[in-house]
C-alpha atoms as a PDB file:
ATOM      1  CA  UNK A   1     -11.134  29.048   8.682  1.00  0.00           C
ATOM      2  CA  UNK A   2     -10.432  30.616   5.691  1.00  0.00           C
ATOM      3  CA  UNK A   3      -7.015  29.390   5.851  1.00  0.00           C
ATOM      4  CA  UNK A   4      -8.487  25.819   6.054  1.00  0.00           C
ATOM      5  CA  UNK A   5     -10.620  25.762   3.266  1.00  0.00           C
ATOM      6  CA  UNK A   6      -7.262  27.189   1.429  1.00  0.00           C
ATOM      7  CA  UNK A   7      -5.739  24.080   1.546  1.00  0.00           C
ATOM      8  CA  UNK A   8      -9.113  21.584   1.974  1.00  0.00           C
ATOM      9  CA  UNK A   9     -10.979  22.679  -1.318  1.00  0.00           C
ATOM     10  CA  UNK A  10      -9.123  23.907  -4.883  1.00  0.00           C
ATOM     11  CA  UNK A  11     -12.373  25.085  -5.698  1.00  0.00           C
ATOM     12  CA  UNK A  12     -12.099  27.835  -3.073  1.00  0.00           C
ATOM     13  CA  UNK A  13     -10.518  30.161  -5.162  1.00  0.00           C
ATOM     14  CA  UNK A  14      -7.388  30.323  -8.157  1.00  0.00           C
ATOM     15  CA  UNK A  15      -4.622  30.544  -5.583  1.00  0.00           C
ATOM     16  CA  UNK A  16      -5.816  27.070  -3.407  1.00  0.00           C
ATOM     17  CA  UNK A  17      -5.749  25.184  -7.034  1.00  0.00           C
ATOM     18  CA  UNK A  18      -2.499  26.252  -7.844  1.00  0.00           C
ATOM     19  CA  UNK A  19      -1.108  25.349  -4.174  1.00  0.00           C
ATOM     20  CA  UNK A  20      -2.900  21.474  -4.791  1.00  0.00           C
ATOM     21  CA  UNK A  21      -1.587  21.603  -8.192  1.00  0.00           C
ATOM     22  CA  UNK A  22       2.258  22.251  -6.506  1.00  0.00           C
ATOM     23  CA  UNK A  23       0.839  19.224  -4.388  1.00  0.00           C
ATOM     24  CA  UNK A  24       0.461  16.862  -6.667  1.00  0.00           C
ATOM     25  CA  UNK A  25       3.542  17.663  -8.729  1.00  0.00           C
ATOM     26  CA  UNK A  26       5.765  17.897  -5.914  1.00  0.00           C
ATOM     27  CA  UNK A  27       3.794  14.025  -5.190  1.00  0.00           C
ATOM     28  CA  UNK A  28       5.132  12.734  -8.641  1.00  0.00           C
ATOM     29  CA  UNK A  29       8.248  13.858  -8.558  1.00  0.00           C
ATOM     30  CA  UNK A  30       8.480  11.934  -4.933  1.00  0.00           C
ATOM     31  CA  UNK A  31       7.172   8.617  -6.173  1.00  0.00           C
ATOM     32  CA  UNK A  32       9.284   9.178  -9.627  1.00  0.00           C
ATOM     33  CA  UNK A  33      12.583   9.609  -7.043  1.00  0.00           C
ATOM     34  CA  UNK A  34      11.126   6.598  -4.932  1.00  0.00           C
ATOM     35  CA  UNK A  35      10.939   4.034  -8.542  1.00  0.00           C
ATOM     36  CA  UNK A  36      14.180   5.686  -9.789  1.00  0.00           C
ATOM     37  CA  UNK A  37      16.306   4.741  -6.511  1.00  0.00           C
ATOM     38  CA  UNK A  38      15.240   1.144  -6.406  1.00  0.00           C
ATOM     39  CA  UNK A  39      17.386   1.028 -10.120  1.00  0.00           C
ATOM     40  CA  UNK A  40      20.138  -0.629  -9.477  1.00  0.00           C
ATOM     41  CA  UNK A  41      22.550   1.926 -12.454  1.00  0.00           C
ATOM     42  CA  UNK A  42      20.509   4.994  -9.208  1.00  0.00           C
ATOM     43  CA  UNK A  43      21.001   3.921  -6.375  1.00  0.00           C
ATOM     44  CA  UNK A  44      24.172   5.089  -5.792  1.00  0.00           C
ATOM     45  CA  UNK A  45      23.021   8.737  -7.091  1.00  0.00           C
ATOM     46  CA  UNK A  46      20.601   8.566  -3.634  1.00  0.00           C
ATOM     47  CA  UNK A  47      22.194   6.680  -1.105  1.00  0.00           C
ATOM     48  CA  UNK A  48      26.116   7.281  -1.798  1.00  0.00           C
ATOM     49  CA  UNK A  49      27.104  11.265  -1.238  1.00  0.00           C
ATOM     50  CA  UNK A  50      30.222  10.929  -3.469  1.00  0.00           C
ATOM     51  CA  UNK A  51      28.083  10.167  -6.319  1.00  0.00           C
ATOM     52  CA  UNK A  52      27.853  13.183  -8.890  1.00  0.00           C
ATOM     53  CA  UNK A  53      24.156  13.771  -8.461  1.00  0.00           C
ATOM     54  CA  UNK A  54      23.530  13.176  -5.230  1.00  0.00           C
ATOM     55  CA  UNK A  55      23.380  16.515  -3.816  1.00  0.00           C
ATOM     56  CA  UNK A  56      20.955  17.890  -6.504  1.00  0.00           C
ATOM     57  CA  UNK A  57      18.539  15.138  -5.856  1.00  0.00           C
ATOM     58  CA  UNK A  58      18.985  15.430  -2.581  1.00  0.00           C
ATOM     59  CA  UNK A  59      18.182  18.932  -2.368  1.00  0.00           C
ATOM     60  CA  UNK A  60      14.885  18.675  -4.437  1.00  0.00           C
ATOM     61  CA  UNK A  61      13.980  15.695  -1.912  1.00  0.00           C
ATOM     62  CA  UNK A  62      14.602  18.555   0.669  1.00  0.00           C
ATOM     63  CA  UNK A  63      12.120  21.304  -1.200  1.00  0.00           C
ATOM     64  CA  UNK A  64       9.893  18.401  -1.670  1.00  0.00           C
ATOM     65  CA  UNK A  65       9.630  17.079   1.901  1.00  0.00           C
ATOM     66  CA  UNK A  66       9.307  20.855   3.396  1.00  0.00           C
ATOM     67  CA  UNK A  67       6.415  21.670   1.537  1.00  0.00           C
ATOM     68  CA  UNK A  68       4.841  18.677   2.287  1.00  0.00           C
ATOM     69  CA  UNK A  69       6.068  19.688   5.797  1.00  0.00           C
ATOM     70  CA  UNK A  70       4.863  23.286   5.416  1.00  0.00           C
ATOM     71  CA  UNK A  71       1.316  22.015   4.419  1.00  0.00           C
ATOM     72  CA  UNK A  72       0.932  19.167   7.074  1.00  0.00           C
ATOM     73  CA  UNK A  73       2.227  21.830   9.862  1.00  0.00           C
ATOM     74  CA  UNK A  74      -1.131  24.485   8.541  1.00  0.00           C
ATOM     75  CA  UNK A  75      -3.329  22.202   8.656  1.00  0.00           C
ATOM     76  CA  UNK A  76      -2.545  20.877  12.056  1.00  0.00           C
ATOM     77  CA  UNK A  77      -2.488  24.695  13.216  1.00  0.00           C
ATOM     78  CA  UNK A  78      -5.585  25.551  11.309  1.00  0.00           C
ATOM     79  CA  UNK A  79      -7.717  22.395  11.711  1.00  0.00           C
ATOM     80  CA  UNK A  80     -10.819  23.011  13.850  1.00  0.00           C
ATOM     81  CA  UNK A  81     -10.806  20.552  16.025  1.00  0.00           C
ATOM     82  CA  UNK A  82      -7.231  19.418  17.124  1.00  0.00           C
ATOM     83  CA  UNK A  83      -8.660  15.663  18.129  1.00  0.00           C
ATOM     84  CA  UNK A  84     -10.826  15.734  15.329  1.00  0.00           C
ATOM     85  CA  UNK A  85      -7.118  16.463  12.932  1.00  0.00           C
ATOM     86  CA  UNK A  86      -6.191  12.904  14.035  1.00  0.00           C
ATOM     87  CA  UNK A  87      -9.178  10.964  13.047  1.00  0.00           C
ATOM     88  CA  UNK A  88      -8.627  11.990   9.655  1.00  0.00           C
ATOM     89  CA  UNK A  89      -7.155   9.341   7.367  1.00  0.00           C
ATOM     90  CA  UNK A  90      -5.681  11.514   5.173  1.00  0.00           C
ATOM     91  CA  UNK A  91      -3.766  13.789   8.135  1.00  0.00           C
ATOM     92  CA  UNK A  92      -2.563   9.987   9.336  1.00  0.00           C
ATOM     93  CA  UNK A  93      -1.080   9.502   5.482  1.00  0.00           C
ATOM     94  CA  UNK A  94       0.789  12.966   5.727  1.00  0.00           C
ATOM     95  CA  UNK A  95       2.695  12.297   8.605  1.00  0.00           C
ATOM     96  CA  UNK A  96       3.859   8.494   7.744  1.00  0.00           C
ATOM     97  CA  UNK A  97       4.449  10.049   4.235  1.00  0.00           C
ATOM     98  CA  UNK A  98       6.898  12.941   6.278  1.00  0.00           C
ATOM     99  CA  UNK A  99       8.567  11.066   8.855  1.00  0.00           C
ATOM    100  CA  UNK A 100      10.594   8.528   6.898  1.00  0.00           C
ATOM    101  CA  UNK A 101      12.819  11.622   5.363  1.00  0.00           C
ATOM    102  CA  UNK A 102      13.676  13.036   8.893  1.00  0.00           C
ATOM    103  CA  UNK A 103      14.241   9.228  10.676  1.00  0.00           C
ATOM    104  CA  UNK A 104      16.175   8.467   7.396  1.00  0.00           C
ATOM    105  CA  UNK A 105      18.398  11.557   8.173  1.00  0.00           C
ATOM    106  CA  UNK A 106      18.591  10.764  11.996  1.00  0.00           C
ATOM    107  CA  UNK A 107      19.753   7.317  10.720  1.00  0.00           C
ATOM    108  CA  UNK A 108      22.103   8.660   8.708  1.00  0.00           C
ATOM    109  CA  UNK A 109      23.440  11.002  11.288  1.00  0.00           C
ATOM    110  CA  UNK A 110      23.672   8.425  13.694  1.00  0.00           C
ATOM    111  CA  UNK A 111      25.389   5.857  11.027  1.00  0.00           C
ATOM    112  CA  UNK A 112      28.103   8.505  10.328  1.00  0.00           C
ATOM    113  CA  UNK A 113      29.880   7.969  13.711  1.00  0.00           C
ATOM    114  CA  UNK A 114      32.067   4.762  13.417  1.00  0.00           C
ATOM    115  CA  UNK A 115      29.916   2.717  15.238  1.00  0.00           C
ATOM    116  CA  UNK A 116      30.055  -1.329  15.714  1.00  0.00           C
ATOM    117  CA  UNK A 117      28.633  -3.610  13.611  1.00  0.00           C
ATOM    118  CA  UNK A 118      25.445  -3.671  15.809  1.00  0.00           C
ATOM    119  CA  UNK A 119      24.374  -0.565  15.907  1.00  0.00           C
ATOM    120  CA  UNK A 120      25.325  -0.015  11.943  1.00  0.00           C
ATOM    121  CA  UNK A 121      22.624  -3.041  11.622  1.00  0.00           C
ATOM    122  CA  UNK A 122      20.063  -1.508  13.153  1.00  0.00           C
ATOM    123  CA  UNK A 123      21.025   1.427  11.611  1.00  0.00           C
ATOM    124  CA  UNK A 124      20.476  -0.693   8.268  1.00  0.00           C
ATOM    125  CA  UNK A 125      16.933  -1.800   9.068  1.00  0.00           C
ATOM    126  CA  UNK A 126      15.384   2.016   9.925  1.00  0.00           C
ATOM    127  CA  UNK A 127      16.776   2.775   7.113  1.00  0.00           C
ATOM    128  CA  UNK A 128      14.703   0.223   4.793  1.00  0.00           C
ATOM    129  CA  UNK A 129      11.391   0.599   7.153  1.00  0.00           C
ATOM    130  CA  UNK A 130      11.406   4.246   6.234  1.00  0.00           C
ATOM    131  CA  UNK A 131      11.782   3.112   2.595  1.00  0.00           C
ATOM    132  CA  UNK A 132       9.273   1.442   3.140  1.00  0.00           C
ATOM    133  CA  UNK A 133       7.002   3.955   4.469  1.00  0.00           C
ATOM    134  CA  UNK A 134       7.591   6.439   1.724  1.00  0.00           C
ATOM    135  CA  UNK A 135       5.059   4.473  -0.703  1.00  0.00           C
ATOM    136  CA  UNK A 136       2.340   5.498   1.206  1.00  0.00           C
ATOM    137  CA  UNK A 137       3.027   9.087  -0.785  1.00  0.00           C
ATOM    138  CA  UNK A 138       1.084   7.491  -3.151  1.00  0.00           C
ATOM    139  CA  UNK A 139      -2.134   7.701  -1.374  1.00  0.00           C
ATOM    140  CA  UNK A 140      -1.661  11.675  -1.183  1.00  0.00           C
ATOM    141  CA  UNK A 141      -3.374  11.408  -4.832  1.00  0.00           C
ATOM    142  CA  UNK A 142      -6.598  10.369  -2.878  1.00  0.00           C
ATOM    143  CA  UNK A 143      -7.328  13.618  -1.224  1.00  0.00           C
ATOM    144  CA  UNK A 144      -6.897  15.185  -4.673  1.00  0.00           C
ATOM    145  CA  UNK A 145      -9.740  12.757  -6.537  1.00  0.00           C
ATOM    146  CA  UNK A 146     -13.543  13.315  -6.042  1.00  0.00           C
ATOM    147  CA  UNK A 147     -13.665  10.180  -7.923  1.00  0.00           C
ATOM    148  CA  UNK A 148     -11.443   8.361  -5.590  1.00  0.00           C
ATOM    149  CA  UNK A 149     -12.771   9.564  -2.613  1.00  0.00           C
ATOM    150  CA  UNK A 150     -16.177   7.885  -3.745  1.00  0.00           C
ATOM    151  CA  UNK A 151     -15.014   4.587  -4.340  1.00  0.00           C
ATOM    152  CA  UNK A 152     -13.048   4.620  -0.708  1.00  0.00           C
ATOM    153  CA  UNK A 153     -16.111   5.644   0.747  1.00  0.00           C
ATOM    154  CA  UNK A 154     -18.320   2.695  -1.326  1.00  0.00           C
ATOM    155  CA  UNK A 155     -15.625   0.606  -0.024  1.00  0.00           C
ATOM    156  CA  UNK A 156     -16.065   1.735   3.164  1.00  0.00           C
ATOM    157  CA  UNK A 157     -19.798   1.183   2.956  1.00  0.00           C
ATOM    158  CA  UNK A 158     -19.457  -2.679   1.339  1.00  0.00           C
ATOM    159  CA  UNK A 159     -17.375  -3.714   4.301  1.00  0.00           C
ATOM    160  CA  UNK A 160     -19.471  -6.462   5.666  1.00  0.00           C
ATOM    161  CA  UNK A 161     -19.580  -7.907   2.275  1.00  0.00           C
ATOM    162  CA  UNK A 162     -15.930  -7.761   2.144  1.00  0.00           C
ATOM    163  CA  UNK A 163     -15.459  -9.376   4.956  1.00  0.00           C
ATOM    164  CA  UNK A 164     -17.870 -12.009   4.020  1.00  0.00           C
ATOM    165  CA  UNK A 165     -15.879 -12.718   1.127  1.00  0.00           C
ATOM    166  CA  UNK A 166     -12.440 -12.775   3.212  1.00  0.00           C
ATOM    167  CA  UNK A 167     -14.333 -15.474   6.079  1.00  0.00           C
ATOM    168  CA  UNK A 168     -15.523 -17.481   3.002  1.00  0.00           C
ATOM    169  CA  UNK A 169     -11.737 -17.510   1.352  1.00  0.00           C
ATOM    170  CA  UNK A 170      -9.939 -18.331   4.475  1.00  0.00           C
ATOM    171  CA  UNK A 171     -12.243 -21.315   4.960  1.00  0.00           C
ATOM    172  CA  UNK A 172     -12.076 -22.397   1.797  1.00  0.00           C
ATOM    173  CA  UNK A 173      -8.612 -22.405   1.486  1.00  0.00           C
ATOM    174  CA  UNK A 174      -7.855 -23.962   5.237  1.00  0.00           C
ATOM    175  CA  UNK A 175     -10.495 -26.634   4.146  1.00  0.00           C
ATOM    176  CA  UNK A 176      -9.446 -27.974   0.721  1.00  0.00           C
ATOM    177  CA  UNK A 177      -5.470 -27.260   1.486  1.00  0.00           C
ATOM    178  CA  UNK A 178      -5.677 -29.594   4.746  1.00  0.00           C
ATOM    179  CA  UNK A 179      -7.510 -31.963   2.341  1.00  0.00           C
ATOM    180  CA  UNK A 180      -5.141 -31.551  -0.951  1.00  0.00           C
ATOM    181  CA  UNK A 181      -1.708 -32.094   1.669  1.00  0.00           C
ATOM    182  CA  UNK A 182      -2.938 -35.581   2.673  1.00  0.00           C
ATOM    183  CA  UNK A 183      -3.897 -36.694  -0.315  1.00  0.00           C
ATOM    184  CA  UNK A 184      -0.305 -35.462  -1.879  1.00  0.00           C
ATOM    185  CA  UNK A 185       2.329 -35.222   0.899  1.00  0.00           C
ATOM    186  CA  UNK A 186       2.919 -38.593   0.791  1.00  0.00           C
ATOM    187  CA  UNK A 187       4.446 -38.561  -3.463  1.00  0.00           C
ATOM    188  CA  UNK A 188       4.746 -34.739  -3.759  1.00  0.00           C
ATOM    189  CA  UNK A 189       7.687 -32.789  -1.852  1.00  0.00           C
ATOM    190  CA  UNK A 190       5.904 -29.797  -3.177  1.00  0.00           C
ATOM    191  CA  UNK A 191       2.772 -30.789  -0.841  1.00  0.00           C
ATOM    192  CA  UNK A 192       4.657 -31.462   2.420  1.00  0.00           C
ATOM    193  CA  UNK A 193       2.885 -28.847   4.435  1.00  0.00           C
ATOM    194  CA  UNK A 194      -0.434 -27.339   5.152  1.00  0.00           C
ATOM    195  CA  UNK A 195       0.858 -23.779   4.852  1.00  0.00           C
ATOM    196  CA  UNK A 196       2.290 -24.807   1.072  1.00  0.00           C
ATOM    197  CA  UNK A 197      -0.907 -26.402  -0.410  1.00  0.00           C
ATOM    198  CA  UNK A 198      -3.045 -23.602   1.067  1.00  0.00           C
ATOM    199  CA  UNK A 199      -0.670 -21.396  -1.288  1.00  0.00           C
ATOM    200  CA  UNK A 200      -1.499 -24.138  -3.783  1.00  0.00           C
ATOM    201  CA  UNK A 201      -5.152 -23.256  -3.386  1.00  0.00           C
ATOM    202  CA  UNK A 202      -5.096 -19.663  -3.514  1.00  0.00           C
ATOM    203  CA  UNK A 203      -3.666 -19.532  -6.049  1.00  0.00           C
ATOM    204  CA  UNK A 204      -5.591 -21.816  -8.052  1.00  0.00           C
ATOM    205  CA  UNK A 205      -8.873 -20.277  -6.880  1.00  0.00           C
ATOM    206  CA  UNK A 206      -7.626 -17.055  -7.953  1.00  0.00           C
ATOM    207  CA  UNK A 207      -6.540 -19.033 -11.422  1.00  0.00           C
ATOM    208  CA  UNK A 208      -3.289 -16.987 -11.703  1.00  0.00           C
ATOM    209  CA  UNK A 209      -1.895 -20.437 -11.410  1.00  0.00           C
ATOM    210  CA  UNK A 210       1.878 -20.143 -11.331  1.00  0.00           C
ATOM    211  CA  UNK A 211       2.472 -23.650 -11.941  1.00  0.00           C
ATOM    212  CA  UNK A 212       5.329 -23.460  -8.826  1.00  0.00           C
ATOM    213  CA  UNK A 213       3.559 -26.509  -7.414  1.00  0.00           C
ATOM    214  CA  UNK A 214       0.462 -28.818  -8.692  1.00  0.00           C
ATOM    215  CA  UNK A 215      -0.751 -32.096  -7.873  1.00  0.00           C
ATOM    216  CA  UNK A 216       0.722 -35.410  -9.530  1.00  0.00           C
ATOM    217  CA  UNK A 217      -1.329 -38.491  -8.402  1.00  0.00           C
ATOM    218  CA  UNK A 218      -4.421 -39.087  -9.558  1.00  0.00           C
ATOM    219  CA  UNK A 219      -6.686 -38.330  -7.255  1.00  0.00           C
ATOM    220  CA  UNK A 220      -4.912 -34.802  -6.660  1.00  0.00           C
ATOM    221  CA  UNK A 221      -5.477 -34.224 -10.145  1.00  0.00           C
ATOM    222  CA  UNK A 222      -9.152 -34.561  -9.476  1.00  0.00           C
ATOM    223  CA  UNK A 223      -9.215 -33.134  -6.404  1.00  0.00           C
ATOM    224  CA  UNK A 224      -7.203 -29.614  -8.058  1.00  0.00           C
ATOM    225  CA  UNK A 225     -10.087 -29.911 -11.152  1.00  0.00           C
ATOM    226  CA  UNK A 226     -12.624 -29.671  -7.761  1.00  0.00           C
ATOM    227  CA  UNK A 227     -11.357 -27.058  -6.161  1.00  0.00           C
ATOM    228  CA  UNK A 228     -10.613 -24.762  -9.731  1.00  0.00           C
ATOM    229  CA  UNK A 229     -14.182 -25.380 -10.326  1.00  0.00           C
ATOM    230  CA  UNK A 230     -15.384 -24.647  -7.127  1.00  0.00           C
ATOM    231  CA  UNK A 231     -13.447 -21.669  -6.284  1.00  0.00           C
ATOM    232  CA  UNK A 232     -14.345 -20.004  -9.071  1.00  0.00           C
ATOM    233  CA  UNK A 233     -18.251 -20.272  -8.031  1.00  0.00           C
ATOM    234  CA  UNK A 234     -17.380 -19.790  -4.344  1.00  0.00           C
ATOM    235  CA  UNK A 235     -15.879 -16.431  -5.068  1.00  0.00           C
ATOM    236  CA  UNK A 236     -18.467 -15.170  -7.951  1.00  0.00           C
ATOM    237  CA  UNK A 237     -21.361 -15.292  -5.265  1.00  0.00           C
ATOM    238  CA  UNK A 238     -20.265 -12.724  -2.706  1.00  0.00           C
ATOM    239  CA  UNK A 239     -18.512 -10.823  -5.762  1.00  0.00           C
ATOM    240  CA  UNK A 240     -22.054 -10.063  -7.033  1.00  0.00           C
ATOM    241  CA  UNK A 241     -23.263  -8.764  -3.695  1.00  0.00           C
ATOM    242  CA  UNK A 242     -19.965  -6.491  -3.463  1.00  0.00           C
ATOM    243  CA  UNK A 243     -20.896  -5.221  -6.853  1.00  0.00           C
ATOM    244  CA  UNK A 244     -23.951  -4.349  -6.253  1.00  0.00           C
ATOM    245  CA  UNK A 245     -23.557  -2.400  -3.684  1.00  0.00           C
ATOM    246  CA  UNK A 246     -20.520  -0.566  -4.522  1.00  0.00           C
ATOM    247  CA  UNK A 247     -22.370   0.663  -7.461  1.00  0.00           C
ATOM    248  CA  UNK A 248     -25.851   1.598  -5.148  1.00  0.00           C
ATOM    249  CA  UNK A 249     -23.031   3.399  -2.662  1.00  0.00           C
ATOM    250  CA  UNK A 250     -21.014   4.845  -6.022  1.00  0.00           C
ATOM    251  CA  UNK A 251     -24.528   6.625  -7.790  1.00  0.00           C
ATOM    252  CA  UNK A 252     -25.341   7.578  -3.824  1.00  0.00           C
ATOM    253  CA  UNK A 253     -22.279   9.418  -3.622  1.00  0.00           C
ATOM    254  CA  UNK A 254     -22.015  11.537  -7.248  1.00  0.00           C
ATOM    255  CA  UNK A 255     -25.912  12.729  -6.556  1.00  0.00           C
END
């Protein structure tokens, strides 16, 4: 137990703060290598292994992923409850954050054999689902937030409103996006689908307004003023109810 509330609470003693300190550094240097490698002038420093840096950054990726291997593998062995270990979001987030490095060097392994052009494809797509997979690193910063861990659980606790607010978008935007395509598919290319004008109408509602695609007859015109206007009034109400009780939940939770 005492090895569990090591690594669940800094505040345990001067040793557990330093080891979640090493945790969070060891997560920025991960996401730094994860922003670096998608530079097109780096890439070839992470991916290539004739490139001149490669095996340094590859070998702090190693130290990296086997602490973060180390400390998923006591907390499994230490956890109370086994079943209990996998209910846990943040136990979930460990091992998707771990398991892209050792499928990406399966892949690789695999890759490295001459195969044909089949294999080497599917080779290609693990490869770029585990790249994927490594941003949820990012949400290792969670466990490490008292703050953060207040507003997931607010959010957690506003749910109904949330959905509420997702229902009301989805109708609205199925509703005035059937309407906007027949009154503009007939003299606007941009508007010849229902899937493209409810784009249209999201994001007008949202008034990022990209200007990709807008209405050019007249009564689209009008019919675009409506639905700014209307959007903007359909979203504020369940916004305020969201609000509200994210900040009852937030004030709950810091008592």
């Amino acid at each position: 137990m005492k090895i569990h509330q090591f690594l669940q609470d800094p505040r345990s003693s001067q040793p557990a703060a330093f080891w979640h300190g090493l945790d969070i550094f060891f997560i920025c240097i991960s996401i730094c290598f994860l922003i670096i490698e998608s530079e097109p002038d780096f890439t070839e420093q992470f991916t290539s292994n004739k490139a001149k840096y490669f095996y340094v950054l590859f070998s702090i990726n190693c130290v990296i992923m086997g602490f973060f291997t180390f400390d998923f593998v006591i907390r499994l062995l230490t956890w109370p409850n086994p079943i209990d270990f996998w209910k846990n979001f943040f136990n979930v987030l460990d091992i998707l954050s771990i398991m892209p490095f050792y499928v990406g060097l399966l892949a690789n392994g695999v890759g490295s054999g001459g195969e044909d052009s089949g294999v080497s494809t599917q080779h290609y797509v693990v490869l770029r689902v585990c790249r994927i997979f490594r941003i949820v690193r990012i949400f290792k910063f969670v466990r490490h937030s008292r703050d953060l861990l207040i507003i997931m659980k607010a959010v957690s606790n506003a749910k109904r409103e949330l959905v509420l607010l997702v229902l009301l978008l989805f109708i609205f935007v199925i509703t005035f996006g059937s309407i906007m395509y027949y009154i503009e598919s007939g003299s606007n290319n941009n508007f010849n689908s229902i899937m493209k004008s409810c784009w249209w109408v999201i994001v007008t509602i949202t008034t990022v307004g990209y200007g990709d695609m807008y209405p050019e007859s007249v009564g689209g015109k009008f019919f675009g003023a409506f639905v700014l206007t209307l959007g903007i009034v359909f979203l504020a109400l369940p916004m305020t109810i969201i609000v509200s009780k994210f900040s009852f939940v937030y004030e709950r939770e810091k008592m």
